[in-house]
C-alpha atoms as a PDB file:
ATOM      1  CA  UNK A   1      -3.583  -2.986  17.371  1.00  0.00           C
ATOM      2  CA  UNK A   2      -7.256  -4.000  16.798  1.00  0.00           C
ATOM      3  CA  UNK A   3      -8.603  -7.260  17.458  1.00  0.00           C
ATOM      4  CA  UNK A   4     -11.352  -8.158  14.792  1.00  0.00           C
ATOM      5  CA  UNK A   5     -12.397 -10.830  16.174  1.00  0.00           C
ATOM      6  CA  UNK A   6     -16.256 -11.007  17.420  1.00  0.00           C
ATOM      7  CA  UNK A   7     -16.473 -10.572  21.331  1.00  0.00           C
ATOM      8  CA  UNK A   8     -12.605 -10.756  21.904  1.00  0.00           C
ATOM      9  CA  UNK A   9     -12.453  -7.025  23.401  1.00  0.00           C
ATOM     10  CA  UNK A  10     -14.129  -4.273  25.249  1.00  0.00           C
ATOM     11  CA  UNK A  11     -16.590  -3.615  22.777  1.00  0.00           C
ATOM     12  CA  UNK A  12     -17.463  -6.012  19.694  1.00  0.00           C
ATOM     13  CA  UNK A  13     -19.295  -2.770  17.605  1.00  0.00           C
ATOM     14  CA  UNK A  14     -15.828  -0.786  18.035  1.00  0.00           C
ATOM     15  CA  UNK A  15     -13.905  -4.210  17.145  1.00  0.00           C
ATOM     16  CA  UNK A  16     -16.043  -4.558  14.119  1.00  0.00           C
ATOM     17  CA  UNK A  17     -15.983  -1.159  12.721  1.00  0.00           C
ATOM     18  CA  UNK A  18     -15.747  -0.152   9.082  1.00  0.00           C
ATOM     19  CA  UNK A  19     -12.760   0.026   7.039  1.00  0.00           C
ATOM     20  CA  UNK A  20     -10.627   1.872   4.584  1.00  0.00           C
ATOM     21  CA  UNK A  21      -7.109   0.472   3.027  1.00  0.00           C
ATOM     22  CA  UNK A  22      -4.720   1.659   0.815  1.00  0.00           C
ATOM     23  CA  UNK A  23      -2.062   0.694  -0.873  1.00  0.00           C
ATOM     24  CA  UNK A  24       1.709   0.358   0.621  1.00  0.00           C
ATOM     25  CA  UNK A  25       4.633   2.547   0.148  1.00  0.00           C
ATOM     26  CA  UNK A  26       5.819  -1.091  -1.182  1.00  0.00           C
ATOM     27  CA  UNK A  27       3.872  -0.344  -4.158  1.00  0.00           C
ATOM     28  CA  UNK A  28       5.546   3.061  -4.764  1.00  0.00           C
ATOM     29  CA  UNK A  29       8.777   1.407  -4.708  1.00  0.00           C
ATOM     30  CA  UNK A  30       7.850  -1.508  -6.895  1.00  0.00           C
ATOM     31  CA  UNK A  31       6.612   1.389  -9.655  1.00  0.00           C
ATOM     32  CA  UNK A  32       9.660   3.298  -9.060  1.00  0.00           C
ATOM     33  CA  UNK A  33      12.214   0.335  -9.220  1.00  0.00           C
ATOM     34  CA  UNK A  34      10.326  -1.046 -12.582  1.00  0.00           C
ATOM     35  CA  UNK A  35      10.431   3.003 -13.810  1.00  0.00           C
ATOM     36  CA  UNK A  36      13.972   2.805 -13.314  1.00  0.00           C
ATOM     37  CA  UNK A  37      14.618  -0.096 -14.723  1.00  0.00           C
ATOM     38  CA  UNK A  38      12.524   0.874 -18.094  1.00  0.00           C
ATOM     39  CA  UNK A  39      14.808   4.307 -18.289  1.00  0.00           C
ATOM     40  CA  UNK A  40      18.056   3.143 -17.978  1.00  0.00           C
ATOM     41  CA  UNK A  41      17.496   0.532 -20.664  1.00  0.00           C
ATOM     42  CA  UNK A  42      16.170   3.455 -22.744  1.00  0.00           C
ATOM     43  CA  UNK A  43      19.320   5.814 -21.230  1.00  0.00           C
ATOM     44  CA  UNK A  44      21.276   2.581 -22.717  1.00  0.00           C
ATOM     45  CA  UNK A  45      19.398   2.433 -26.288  1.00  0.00           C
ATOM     46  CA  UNK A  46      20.167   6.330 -26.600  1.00  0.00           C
ATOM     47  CA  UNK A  47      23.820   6.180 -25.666  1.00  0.00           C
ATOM     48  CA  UNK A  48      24.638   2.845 -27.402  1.00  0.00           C
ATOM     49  CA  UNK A  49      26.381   4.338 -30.759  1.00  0.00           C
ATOM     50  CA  UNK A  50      28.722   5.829 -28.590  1.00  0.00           C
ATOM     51  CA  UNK A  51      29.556   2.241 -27.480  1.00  0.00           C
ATOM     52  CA  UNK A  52      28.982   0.588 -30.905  1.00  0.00           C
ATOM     53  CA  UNK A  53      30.270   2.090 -34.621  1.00  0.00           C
ATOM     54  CA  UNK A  54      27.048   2.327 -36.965  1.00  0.00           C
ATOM     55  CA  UNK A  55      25.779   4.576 -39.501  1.00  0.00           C
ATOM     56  CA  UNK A  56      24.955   7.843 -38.832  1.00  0.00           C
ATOM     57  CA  UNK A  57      20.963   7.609 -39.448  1.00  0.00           C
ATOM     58  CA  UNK A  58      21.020   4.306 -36.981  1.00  0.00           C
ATOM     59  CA  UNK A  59      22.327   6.233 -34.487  1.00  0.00           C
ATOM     60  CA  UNK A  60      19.783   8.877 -34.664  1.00  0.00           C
ATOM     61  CA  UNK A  61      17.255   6.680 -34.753  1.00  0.00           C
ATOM     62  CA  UNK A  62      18.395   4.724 -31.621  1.00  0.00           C
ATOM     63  CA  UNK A  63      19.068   8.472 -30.170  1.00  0.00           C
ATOM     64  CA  UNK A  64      15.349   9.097 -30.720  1.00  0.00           C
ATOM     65  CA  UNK A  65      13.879   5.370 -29.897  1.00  0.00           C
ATOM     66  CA  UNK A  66      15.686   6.073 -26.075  1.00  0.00           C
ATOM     67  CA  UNK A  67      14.475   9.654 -25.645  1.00  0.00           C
ATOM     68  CA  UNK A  68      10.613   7.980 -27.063  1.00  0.00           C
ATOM     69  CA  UNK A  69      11.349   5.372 -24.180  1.00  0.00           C
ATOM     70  CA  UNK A  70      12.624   7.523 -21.934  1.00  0.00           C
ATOM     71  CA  UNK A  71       9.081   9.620 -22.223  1.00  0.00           C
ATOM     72  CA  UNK A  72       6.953   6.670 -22.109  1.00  0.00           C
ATOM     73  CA  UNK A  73       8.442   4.926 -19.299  1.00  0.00           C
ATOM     74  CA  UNK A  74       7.998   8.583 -17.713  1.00  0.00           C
ATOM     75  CA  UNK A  75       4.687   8.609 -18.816  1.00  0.00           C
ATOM     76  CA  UNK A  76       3.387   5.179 -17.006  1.00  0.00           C
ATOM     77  CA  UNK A  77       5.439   6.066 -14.007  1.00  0.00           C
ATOM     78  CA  UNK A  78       3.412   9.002 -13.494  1.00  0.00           C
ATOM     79  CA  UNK A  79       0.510   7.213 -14.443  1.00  0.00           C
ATOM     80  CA  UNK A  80       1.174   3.985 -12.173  1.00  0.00           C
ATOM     81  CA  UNK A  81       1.526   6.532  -9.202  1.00  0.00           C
ATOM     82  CA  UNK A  82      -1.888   8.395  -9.758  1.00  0.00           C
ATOM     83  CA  UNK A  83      -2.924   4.736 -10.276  1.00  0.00           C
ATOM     84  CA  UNK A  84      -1.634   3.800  -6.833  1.00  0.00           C
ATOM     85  CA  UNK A  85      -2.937   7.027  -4.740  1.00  0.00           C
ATOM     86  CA  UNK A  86      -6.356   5.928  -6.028  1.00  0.00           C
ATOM     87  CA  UNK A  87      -6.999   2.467  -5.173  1.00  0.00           C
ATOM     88  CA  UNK A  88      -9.147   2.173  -2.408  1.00  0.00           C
ATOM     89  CA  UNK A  89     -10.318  -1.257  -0.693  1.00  0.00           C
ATOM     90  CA  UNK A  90     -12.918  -0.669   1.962  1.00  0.00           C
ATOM     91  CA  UNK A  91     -15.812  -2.851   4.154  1.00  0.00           C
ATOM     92  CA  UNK A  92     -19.273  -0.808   4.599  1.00  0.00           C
ATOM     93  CA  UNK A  93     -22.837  -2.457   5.521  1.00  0.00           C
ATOM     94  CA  UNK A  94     -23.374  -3.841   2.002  1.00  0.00           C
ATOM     95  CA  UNK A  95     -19.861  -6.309   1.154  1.00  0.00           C
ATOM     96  CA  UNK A  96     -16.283  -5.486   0.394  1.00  0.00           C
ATOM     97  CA  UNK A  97     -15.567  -3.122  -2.581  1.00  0.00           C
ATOM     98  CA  UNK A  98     -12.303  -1.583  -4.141  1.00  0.00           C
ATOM     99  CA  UNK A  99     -12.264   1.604  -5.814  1.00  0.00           C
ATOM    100  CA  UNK A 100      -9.958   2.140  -8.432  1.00  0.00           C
ATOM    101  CA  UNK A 101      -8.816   3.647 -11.586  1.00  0.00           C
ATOM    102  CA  UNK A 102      -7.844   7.395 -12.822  1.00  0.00           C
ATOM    103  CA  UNK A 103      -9.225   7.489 -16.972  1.00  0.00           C
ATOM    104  CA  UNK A 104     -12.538   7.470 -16.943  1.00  0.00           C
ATOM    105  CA  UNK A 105     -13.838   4.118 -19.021  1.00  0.00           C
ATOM    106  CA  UNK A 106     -11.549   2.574 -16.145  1.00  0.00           C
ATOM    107  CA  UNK A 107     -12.690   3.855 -13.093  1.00  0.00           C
ATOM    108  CA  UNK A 108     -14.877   2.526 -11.129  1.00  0.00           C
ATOM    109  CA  UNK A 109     -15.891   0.044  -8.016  1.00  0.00           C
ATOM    110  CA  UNK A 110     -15.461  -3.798  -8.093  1.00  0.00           C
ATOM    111  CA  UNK A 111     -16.750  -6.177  -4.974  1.00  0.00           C
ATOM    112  CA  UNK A 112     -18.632  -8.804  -3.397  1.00  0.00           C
ATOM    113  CA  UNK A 113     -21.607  -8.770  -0.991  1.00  0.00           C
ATOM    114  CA  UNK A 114     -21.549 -10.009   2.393  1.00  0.00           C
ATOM    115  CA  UNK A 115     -23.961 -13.075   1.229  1.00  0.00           C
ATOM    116  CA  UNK A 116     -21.730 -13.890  -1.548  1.00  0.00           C
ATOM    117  CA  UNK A 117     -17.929 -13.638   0.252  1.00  0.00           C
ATOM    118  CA  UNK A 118     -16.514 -17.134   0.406  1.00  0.00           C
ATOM    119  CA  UNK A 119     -13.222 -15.828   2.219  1.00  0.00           C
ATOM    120  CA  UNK A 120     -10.220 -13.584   2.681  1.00  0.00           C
ATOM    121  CA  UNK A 121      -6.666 -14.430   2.634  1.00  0.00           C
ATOM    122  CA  UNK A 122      -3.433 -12.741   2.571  1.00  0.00           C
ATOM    123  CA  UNK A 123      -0.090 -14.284   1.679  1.00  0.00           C
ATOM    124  CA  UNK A 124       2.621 -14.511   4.569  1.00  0.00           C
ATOM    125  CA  UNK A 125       6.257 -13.788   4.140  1.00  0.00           C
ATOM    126  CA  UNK A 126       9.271 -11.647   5.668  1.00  0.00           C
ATOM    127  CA  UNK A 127       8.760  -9.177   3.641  1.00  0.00           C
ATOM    128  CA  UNK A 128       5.659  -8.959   3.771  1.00  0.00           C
ATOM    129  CA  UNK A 129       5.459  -9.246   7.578  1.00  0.00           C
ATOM    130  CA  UNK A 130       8.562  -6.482   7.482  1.00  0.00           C
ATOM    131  CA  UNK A 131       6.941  -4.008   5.808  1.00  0.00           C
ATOM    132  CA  UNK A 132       3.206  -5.020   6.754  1.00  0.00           C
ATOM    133  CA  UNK A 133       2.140  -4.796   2.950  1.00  0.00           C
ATOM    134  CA  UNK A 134       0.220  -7.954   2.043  1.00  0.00           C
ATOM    135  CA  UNK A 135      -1.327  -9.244  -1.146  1.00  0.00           C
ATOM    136  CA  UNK A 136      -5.036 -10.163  -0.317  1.00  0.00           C
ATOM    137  CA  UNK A 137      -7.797 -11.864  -1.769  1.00  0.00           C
ATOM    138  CA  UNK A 138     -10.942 -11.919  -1.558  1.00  0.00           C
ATOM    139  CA  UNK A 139     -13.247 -15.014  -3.189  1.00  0.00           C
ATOM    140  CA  UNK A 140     -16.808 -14.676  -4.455  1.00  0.00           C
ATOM    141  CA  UNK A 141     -18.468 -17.923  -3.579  1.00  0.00           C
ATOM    142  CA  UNK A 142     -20.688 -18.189  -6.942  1.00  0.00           C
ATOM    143  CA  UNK A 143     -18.146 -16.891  -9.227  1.00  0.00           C
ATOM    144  CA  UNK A 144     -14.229 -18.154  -9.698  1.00  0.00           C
ATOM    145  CA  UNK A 145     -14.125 -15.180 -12.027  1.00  0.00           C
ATOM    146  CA  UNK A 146     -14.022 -11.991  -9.975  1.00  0.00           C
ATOM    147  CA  UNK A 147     -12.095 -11.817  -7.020  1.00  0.00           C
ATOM    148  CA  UNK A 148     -11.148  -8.812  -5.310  1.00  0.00           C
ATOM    149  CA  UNK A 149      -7.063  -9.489  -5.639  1.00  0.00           C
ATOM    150  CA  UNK A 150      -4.954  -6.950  -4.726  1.00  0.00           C
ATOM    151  CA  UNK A 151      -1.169  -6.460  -3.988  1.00  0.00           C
ATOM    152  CA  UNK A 152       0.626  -4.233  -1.263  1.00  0.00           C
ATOM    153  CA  UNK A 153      -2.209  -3.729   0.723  1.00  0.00           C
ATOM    154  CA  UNK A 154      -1.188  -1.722   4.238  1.00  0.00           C
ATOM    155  CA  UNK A 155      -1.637  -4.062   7.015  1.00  0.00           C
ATOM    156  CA  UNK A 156      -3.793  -6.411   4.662  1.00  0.00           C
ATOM    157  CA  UNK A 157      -3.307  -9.176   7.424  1.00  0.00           C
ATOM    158  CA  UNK A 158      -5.966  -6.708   9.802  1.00  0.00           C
ATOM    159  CA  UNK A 159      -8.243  -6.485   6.506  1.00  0.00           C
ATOM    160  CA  UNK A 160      -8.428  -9.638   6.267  1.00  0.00           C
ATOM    161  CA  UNK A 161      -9.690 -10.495   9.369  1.00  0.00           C
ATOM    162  CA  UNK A 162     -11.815  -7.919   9.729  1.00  0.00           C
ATOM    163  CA  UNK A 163     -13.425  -9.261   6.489  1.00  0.00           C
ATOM    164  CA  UNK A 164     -13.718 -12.861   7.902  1.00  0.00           C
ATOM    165  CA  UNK A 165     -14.971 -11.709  11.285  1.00  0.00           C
ATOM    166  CA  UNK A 166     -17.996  -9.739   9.485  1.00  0.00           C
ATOM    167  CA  UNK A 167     -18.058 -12.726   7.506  1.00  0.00           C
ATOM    168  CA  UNK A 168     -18.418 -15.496  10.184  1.00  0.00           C
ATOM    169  CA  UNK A 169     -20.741 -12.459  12.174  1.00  0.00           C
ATOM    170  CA  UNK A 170     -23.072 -12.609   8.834  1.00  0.00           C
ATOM    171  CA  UNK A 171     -23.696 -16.173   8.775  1.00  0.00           C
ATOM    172  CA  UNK A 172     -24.498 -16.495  12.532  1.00  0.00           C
ATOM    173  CA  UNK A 173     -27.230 -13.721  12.191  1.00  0.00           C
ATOM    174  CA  UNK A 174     -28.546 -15.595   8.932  1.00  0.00           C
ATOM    175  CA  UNK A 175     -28.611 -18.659  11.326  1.00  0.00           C
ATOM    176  CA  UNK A 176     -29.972 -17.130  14.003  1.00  0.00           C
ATOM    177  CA  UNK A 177     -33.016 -15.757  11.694  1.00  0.00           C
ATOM    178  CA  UNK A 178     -33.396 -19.438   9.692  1.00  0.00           C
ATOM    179  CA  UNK A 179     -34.476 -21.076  13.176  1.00  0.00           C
END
């Protein structure tokens, strides 16, 4: 594992390296569990005159509500996993950015500058520690309005760190250059 702290290792350029993070298989599973979830209440809505007596045209209508459900809840699935492949939350020279969306008028990069990051944090948890997906965030010291927030990040925790470290790193060399 990496340390990200500044001059706790061999070599402090390698420690503080760029980064790229994804999304967890966590996420996949929270899509798929809330997919299932949305088709077998629309499984249930379709088979429900079987279970209940009601008028013929009722039950074709609830027949055709579940199979409309059935398609949507397909639909966002689908959707929610393209979603997922695409989100992107990565450190470069300039700040921290995430890169996300799949249509078009939603696609795009949110961030913050170096200048401008008040902090990182992660939450803690079994779970979370289990399966090393953490939700992180990451505060804009002007603005209470756009964080970088993000859930089921792989090994967030590292990010995190590696975000304060450049951080911390940032403000020294501002010091260093005020005096």
């Amino acid at each position: 594992m990496q340390n990200d702290l500044p001059g706790a290792g061999g070599d402090d350029e390698t420690a503080l390296a760029f980064r790229e993070h994804r999304l967890s298989w966590v996420a996949y599973g929270d899509a798929i569990l809330k997919g299932l979830v949305a088709i077998a209440i629309s499984i249930a809505l379709m088979l429900s005159p079987r279970w209940i007596m009601m008028t013929p045209i009722t039950a074709r209508i609830l027949s055709y509500a579940g199979i409309a459900f059935v398609l949507c809840a397909l639909g966002i699935l689908i959707y929610r996993f393209c979603y997922i492949r695409r989100v992107r939350l990565y450190t470069d020279q300039d700040g921290v950015w995430c890169y996300r969306g799949i249509l078009p008028w939603r696609r795009g990069i949110v961030g913050t500058n170096w200048r401008d990051v008040r902090q990182a944090s992660y939450g803690t948890g079994f779970v979370r520690w289990a399966t090393k997906a953490y939700p992180i965030n990451v505060d804009n010291r002007f603005t209470d309005t756009d964080p970088i927030t993000l859930s089921h990040v792989h090994r967030g925790h590292e990010f995190v760190g590696h975000v304060n470290a450049w951080r911390n790193r940032m403000l020294r060399q501002e010091g260093e250059t005020l005096r």
